[in-house]
N, C-alpha and C. Protein backbone atom coordinates (compact mmCIF):
# COMPACT_ATOMS: atom_id res chain seq x y z
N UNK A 1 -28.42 -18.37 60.28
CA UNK A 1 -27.87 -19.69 59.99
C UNK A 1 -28.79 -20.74 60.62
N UNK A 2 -29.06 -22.15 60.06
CA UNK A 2 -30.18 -22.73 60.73
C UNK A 2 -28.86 -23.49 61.04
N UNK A 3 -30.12 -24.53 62.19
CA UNK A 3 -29.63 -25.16 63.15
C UNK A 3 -28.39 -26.81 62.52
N UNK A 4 -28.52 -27.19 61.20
CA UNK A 4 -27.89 -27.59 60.37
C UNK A 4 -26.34 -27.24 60.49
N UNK A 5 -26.35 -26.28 59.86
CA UNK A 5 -25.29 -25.11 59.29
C UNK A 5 -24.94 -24.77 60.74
N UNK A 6 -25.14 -24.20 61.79
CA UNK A 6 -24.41 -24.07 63.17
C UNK A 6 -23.77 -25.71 63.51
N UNK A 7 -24.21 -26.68 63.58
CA UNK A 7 -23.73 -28.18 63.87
C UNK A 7 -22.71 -28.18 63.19
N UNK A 8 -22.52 -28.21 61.82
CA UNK A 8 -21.59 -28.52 60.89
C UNK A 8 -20.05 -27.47 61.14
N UNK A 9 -20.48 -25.99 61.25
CA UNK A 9 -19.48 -25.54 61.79
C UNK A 9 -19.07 -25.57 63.12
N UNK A 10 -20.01 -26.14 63.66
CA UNK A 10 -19.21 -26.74 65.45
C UNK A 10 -18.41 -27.41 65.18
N UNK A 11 -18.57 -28.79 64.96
CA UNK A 11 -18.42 -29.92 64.52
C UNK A 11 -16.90 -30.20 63.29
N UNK A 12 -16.51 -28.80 62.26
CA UNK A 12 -15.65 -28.57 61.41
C UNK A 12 -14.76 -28.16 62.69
N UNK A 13 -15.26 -27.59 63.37
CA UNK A 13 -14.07 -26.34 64.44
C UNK A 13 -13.80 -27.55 65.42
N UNK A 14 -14.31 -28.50 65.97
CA UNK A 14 -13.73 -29.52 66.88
C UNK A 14 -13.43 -30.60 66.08
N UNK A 15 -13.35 -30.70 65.14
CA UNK A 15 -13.00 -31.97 64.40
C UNK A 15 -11.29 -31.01 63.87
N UNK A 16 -11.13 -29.86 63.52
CA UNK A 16 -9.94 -29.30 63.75
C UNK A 16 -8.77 -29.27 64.97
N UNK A 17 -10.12 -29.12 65.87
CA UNK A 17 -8.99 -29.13 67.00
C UNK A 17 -8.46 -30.55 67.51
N UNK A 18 -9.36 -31.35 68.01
CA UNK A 18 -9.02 -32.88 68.22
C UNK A 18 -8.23 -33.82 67.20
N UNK A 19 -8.58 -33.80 65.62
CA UNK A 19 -9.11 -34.87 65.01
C UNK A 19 -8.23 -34.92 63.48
N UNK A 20 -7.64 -33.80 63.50
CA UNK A 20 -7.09 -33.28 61.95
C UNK A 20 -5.94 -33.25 62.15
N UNK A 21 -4.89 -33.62 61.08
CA UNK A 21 -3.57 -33.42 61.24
C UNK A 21 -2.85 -33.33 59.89
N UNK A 22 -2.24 -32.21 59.38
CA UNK A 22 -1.59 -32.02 58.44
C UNK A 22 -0.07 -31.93 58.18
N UNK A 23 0.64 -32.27 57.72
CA UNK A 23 1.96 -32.23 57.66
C UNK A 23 2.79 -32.54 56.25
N UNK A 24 3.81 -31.71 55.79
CA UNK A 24 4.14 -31.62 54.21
C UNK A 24 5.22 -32.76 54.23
N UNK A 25 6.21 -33.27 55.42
CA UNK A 25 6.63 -34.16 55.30
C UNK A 25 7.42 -35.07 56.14
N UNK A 26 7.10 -35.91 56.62
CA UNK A 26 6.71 -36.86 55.64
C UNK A 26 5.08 -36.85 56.12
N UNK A 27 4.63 -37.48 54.70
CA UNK A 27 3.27 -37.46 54.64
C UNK A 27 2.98 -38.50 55.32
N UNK A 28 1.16 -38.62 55.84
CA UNK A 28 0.84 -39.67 57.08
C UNK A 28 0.67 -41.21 55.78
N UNK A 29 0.53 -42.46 56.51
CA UNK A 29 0.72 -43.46 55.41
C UNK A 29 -0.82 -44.03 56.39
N UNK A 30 -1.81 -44.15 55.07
CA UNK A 30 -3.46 -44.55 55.44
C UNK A 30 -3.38 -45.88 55.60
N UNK A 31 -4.51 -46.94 56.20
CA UNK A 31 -5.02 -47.79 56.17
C UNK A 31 -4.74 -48.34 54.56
N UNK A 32 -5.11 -47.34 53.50
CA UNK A 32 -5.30 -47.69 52.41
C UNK A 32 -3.71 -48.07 51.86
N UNK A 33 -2.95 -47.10 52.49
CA UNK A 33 -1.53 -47.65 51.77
C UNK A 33 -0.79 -46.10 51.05
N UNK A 34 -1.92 -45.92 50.95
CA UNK A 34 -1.57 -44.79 50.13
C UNK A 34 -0.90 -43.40 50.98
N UNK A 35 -0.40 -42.21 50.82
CA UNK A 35 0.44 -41.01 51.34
C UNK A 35 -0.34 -40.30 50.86
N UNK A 36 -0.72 -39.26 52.46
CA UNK A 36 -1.67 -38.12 52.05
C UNK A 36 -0.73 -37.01 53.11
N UNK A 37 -1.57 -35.92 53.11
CA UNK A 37 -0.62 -34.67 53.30
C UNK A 37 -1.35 -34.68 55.10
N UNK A 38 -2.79 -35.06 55.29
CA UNK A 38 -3.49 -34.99 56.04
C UNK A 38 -4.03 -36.02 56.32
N UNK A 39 -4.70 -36.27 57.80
CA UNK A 39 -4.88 -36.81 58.36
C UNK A 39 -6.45 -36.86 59.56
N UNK A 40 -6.82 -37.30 59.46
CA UNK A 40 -8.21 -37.45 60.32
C UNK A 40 -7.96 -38.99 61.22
N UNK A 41 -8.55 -38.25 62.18
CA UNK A 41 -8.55 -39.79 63.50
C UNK A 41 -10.01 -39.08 64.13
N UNK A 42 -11.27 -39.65 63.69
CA UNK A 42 -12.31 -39.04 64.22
C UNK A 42 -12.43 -39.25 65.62
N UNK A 43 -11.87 -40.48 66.49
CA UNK A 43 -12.38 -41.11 67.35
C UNK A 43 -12.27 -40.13 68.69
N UNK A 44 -11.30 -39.25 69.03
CA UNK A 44 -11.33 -38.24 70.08
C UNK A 44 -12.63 -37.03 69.99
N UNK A 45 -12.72 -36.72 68.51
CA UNK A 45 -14.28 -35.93 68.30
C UNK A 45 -15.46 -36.88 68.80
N UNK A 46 -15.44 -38.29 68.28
CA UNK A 46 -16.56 -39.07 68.20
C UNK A 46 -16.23 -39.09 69.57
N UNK A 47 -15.50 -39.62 70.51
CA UNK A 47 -15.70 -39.43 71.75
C UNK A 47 -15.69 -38.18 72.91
N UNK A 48 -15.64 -37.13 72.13
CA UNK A 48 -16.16 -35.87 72.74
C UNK A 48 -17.22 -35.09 73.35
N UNK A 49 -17.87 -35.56 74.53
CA UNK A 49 -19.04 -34.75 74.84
C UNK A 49 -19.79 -33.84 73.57
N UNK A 50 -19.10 -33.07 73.14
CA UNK A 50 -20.11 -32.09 72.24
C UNK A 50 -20.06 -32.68 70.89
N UNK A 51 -18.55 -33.59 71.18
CA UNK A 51 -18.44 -34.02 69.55
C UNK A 51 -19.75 -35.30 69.40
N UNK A 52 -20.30 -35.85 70.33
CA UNK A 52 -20.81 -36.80 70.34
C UNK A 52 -22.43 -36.54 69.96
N UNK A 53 -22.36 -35.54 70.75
CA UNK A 53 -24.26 -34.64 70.62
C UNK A 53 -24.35 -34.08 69.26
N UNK A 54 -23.17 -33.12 68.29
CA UNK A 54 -23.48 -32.54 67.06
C UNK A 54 -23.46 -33.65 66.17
N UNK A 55 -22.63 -34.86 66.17
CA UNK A 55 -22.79 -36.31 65.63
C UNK A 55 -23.78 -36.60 65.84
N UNK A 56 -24.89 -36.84 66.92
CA UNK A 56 -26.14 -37.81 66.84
C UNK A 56 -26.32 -36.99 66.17
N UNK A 57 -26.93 -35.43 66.35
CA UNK A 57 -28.17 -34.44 66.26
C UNK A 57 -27.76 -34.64 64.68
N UNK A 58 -26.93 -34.49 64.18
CA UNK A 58 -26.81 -34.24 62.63
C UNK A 58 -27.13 -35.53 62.21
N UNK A 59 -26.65 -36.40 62.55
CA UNK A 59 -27.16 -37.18 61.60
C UNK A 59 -28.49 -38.12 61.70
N UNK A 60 -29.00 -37.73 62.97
CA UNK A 60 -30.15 -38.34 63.36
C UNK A 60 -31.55 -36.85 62.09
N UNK A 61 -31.11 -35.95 61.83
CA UNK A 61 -31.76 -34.94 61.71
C UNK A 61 -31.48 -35.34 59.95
N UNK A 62 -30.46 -35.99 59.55
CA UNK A 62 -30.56 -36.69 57.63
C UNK A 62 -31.35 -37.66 57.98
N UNK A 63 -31.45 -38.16 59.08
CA UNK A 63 -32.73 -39.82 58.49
C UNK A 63 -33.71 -39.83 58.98
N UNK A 64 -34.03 -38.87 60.34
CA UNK A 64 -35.65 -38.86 60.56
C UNK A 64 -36.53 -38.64 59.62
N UNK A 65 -37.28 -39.50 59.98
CA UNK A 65 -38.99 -39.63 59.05
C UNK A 65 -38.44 -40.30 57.82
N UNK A 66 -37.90 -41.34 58.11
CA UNK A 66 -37.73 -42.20 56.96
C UNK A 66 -37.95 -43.17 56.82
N UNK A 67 -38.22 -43.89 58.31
CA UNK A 67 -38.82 -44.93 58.77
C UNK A 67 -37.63 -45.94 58.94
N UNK A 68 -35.99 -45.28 59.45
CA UNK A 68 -35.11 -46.58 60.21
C UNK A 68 -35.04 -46.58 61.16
N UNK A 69 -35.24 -48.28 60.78
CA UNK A 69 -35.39 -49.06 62.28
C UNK A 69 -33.79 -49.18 62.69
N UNK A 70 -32.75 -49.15 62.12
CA UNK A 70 -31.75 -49.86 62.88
C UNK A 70 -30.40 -48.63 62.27
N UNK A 71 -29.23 -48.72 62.70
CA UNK A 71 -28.26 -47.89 62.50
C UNK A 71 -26.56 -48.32 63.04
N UNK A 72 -25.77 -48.43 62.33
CA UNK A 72 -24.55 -49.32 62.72
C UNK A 72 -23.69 -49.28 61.47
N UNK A 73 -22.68 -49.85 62.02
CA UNK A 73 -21.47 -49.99 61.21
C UNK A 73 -20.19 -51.14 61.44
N UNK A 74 -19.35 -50.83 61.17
CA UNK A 74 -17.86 -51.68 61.56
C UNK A 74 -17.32 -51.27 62.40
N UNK A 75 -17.23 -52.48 63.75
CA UNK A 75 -16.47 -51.47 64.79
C UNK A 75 -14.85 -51.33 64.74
N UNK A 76 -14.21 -50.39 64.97
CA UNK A 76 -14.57 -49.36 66.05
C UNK A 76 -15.08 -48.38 65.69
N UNK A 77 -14.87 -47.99 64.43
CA UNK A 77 -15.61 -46.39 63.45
C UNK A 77 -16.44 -46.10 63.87
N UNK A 78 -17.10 -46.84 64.02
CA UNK A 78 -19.06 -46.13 64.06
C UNK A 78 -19.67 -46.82 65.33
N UNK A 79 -19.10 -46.99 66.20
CA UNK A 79 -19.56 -47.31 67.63
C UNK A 79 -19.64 -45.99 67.91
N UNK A 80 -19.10 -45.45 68.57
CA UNK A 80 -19.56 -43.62 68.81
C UNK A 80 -20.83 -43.28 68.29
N UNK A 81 -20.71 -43.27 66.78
CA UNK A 81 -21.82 -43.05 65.98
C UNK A 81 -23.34 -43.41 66.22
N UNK A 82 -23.00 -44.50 66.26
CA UNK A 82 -24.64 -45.49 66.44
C UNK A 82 -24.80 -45.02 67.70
N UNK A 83 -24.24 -44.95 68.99
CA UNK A 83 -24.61 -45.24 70.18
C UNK A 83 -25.39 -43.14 70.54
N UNK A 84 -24.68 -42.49 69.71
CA UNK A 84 -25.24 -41.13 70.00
C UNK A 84 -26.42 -41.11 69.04
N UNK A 85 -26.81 -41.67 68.28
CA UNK A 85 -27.79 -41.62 66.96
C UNK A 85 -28.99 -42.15 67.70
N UNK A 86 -28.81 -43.46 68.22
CA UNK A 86 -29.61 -44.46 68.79
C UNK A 86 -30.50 -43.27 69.95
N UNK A 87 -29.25 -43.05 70.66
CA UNK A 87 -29.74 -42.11 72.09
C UNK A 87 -30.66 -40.91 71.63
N UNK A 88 -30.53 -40.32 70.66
CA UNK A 88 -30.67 -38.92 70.29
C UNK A 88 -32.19 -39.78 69.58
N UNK A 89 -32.29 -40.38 68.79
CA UNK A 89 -33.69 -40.90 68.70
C UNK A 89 -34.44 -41.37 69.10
N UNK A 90 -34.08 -41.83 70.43
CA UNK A 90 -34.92 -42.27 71.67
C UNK A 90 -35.53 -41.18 72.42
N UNK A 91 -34.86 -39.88 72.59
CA UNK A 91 -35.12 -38.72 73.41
C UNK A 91 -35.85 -37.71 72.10
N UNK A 92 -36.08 -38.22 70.70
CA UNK A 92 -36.55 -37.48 69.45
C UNK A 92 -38.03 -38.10 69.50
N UNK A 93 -38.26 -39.08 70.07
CA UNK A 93 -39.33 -40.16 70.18
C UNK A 93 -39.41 -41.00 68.52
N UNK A 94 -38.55 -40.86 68.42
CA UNK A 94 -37.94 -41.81 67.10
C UNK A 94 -37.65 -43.02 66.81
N UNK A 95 -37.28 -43.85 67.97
CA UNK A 95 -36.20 -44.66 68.01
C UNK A 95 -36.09 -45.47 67.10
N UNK A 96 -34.56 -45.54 67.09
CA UNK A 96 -33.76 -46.36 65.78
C UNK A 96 -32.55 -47.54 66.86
N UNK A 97 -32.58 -48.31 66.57
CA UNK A 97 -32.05 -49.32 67.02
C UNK A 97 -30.40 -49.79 66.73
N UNK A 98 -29.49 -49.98 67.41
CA UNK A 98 -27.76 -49.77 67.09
C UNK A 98 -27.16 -51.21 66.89
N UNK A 99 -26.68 -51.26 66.09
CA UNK A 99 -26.03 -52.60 65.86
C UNK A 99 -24.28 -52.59 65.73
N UNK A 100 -23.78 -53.67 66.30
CA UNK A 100 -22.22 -53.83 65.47
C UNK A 100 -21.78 -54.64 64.91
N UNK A 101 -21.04 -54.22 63.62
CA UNK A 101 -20.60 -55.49 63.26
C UNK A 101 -19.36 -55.51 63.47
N UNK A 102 -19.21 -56.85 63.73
CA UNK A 102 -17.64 -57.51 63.91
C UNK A 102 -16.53 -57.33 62.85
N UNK A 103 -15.43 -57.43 63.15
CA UNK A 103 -14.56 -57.78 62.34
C UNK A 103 -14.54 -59.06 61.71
N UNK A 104 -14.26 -59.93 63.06
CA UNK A 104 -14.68 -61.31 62.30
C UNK A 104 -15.95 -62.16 63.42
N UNK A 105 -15.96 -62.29 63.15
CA UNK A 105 -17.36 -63.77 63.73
C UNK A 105 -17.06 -64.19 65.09
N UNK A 106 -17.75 -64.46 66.25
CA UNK A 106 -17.31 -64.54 67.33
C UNK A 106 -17.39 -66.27 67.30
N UNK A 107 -16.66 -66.70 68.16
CA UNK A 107 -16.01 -68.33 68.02
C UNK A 107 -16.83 -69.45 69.41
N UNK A 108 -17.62 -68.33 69.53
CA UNK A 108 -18.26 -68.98 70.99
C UNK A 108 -20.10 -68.70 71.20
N UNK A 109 -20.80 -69.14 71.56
CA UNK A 109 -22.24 -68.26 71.55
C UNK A 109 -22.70 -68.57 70.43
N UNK A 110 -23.32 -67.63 69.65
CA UNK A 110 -24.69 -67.76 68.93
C UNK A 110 -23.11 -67.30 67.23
N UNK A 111 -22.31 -67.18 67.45
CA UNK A 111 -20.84 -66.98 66.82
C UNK A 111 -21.95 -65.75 65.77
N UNK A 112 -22.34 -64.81 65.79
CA UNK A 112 -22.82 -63.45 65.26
C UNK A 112 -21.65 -62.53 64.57
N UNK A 113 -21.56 -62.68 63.55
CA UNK A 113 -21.09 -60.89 63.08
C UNK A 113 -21.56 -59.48 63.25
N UNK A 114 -22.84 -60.00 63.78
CA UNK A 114 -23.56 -58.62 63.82
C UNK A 114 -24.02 -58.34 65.79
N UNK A 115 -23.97 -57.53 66.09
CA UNK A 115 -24.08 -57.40 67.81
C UNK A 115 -25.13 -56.05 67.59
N UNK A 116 -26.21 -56.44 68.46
CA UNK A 116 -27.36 -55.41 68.39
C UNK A 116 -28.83 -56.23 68.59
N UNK A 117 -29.30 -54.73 68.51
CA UNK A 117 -30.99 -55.41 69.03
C UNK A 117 -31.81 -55.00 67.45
N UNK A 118 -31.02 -55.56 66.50
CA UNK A 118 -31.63 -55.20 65.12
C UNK A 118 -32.44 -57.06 64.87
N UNK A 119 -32.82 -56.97 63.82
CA UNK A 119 -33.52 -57.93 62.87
C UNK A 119 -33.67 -58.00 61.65
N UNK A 120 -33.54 -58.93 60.97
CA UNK A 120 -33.47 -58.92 59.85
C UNK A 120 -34.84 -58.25 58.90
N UNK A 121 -34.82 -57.92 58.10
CA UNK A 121 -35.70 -56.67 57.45
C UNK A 121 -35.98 -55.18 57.76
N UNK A 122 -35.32 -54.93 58.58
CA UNK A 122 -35.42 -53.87 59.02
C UNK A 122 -34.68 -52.76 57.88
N UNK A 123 -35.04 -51.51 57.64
CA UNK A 123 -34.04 -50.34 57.20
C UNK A 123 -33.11 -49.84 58.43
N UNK A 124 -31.92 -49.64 57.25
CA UNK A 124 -30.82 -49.82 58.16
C UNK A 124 -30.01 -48.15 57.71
N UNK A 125 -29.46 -47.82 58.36
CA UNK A 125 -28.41 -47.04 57.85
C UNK A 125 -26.77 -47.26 58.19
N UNK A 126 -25.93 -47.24 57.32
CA UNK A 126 -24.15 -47.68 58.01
C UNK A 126 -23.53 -46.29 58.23
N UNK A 127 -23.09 -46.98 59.16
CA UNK A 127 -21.94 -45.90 59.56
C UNK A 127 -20.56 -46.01 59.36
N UNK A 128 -20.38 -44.81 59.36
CA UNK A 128 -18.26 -44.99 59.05
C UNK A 128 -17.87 -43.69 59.67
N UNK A 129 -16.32 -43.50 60.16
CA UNK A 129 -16.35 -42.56 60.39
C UNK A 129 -15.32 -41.59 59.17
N UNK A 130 -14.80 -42.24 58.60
CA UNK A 130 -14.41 -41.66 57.47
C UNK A 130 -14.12 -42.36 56.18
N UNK A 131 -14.12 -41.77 55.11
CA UNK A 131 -14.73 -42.99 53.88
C UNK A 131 -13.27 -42.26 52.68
N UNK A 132 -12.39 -43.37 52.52
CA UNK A 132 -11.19 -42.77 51.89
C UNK A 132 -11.41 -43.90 50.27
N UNK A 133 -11.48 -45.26 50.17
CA UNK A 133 -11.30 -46.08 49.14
C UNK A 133 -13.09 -46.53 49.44
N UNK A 134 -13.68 -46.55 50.27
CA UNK A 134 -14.67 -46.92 51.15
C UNK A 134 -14.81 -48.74 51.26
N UNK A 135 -14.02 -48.96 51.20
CA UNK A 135 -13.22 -50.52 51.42
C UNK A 135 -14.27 -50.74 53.18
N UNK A 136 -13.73 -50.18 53.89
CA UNK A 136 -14.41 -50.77 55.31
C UNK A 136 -16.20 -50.21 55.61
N UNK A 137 -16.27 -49.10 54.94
CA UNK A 137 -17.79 -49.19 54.59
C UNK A 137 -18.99 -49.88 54.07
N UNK A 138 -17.75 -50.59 52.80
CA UNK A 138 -18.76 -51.45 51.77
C UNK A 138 -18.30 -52.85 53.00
N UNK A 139 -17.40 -53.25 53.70
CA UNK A 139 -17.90 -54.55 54.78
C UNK A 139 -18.45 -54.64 55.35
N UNK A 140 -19.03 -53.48 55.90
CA UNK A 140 -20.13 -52.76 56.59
C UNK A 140 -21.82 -53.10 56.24
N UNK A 141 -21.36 -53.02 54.98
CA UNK A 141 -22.81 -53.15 54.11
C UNK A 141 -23.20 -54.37 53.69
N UNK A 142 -21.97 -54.81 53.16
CA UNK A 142 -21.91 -56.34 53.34
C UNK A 142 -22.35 -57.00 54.57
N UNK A 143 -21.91 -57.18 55.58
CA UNK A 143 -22.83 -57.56 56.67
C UNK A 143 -23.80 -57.46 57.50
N UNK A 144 -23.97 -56.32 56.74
CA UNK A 144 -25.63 -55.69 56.95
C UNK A 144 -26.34 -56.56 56.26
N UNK A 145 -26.16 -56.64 54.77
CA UNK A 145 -27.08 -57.10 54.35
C UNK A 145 -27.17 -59.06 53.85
N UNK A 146 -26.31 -59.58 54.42
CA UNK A 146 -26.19 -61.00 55.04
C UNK A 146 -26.74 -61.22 55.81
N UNK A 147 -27.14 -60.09 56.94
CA UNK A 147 -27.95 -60.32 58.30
C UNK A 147 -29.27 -60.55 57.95
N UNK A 148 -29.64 -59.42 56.68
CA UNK A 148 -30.51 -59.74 56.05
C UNK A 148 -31.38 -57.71 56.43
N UNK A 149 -30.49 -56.92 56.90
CA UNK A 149 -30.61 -55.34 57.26
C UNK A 149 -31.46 -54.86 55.56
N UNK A 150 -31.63 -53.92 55.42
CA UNK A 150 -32.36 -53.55 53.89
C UNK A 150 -31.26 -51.96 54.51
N UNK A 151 -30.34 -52.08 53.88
CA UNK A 151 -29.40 -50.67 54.22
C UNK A 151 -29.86 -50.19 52.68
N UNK A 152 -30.34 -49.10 53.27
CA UNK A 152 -30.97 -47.56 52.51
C UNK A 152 -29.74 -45.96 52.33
N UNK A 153 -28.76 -46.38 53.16
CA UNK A 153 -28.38 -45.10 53.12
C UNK A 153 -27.21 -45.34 53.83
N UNK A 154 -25.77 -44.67 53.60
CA UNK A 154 -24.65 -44.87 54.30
C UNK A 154 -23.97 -43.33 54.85
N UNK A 155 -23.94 -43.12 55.78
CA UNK A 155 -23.27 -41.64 56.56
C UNK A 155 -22.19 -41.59 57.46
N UNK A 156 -21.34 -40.85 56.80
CA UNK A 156 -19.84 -40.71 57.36
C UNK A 156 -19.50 -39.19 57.84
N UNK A 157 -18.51 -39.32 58.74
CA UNK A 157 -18.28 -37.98 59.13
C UNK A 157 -18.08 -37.00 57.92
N UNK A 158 -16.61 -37.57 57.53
CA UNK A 158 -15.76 -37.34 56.91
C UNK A 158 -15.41 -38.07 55.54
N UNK A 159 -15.65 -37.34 54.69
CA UNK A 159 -15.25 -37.80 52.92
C UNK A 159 -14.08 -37.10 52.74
N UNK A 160 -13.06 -38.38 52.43
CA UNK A 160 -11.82 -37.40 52.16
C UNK A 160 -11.85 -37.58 50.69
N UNK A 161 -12.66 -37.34 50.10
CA UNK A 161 -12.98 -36.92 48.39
C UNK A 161 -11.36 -37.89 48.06
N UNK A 162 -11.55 -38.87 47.65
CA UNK A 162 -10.49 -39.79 47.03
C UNK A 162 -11.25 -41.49 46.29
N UNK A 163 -12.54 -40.97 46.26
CA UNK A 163 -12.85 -41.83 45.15
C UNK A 163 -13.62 -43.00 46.22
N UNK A 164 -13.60 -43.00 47.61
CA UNK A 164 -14.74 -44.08 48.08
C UNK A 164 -16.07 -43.74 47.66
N UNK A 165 -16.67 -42.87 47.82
CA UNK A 165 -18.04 -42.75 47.90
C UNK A 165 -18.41 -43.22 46.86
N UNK A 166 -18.08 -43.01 45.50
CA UNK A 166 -18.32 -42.85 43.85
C UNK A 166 -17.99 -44.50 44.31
N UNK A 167 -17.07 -45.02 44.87
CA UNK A 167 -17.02 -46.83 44.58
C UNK A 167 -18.72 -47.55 45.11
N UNK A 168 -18.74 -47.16 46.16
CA UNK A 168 -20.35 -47.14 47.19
C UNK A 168 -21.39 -47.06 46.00
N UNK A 169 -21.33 -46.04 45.38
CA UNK A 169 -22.52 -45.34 44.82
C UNK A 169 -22.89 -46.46 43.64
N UNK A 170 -21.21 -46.75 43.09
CA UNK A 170 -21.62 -47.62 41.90
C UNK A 170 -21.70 -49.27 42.09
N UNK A 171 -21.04 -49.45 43.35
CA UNK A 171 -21.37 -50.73 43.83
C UNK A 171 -22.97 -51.35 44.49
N UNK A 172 -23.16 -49.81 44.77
CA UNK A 172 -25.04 -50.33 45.54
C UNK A 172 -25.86 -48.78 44.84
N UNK A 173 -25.83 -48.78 43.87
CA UNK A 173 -26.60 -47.62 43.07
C UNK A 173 -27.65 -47.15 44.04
N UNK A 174 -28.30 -48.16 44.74
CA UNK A 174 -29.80 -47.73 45.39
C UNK A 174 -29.58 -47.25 46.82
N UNK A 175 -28.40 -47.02 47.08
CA UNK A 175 -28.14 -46.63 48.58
C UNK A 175 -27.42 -45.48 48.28
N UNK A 176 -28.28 -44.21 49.14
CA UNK A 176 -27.53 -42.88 49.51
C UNK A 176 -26.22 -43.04 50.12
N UNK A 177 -25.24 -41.99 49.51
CA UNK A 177 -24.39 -41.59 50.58
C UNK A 177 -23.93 -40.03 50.98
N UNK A 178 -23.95 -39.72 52.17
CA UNK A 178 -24.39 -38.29 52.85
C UNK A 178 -22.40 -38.67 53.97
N UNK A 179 -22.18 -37.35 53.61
CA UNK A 179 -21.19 -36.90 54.72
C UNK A 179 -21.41 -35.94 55.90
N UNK A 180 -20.99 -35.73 56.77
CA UNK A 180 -21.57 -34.55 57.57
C UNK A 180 -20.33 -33.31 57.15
N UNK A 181 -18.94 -33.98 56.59
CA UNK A 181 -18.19 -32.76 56.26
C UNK A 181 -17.26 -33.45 55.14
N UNK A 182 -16.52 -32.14 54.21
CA UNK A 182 -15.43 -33.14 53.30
C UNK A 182 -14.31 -32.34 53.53
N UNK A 183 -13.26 -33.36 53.14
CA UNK A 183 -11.89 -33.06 53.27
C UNK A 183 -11.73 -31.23 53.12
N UNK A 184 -12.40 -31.19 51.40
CA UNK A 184 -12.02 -29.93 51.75
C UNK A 184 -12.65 -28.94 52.64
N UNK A 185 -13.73 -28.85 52.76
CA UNK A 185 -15.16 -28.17 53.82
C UNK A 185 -13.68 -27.99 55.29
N UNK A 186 -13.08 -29.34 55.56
CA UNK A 186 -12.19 -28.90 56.85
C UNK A 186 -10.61 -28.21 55.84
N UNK A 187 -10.75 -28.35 55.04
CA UNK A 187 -9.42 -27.68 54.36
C UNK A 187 -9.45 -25.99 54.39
N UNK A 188 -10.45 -26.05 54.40
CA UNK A 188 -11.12 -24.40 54.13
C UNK A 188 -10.42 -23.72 55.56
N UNK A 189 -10.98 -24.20 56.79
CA UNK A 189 -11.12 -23.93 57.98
C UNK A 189 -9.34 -23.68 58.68
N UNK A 190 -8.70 -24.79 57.89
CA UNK A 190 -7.61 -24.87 58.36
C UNK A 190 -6.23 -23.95 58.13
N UNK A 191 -5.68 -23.67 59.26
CA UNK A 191 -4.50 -22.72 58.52
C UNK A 191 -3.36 -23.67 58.80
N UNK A 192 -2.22 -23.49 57.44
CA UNK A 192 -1.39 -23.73 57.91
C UNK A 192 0.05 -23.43 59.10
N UNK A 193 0.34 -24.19 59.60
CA UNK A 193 1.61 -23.48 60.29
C UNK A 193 2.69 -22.45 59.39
């Protein structure tokens, strides 16, 4: 098994134990509105010692040698993300640079949506930590590319296969999108009670 394929099943097996939650009823009620059977809260993986290292290493290991300069998302999702990506390409002799964007605009200072040591033109990659309608991804991208970021590519933990990515794909045709796992990939893994 290469070193890929060992991450991904680390990473499926602690994203089970921390991060997953299934239940027939009542079903969990999403961000989106919508009733699903299951449930993901990445942020105890994303803040997990090991969950944090198989997160950079994987996804620092989809964008090396591609030439990005910068890496970020909407916080809180992808704060974890960037900050192990950033690290892991600094110690890769890579470095890629971490940005955040705001929710909304800060009311004081230089009033920034975007927080980081990025610049405008740079290649960018977004982060999310899970992509369901991909509604908070594409704001993501959106203020990436207001900053004036050249986002090349968008990477999420978790695709819960419900039609975001395909919105992404057809909303910015020229930007990749890469998961590190999908709904079902952890459906597989999972037993029920």
């Amino acid at each position: 098994m290469d070193k890929m394929a060992e991450w991904k099943r680390a990473l499926i097996e602690l994203l089970l134990l921390k991060s997953y939650k299934y239940r027939d009823d009542p079903p969990f009620t999403l961000v989106s509105g919508r009733l699903s059977n299951y449930y993901f809260n990445c942020k105890p993986t994303m803040c997990n010692p090991l969950g944090k290292e198989l997160i950079g290493r994987m996804i620092f290991e989809l964008i090396r040698g591609q030439g990005i300069e910068a890496c970020g998302g909407l916080a809180l999702g992808s704060v974890p993300m960037s900050g192990a990506v950033s690290l892991i390409s600094q110690l890769e002799k890579e470095p890629i640079a971490e940005f955040i964007v705001r929710k909304e605009k800060k009311d004081h200072g230089d009033i920034a949506k975007i927080e980081g040591d990025v610049v405008p033109g740079q290649r960018a990659v977004v982060f999310d930590d899970v992509i369901t309608t991909g509604g908070s991804t594409i704001a993501a991208i959106e203020a990436a590319l207001n900053f004036g970021l050249i986002v090349v590519q968008v990477v999420v933990i978790i695709d819960r296969q419900e039609g975001g990515r395909e919105v992404i794909l057809d909303r910015y045709p020229g930007i990749g999108v890469e998961a590190l796992a999908t709904r079902d990939e952890v459906a597989t893994f999972h037993k029920k009670p």
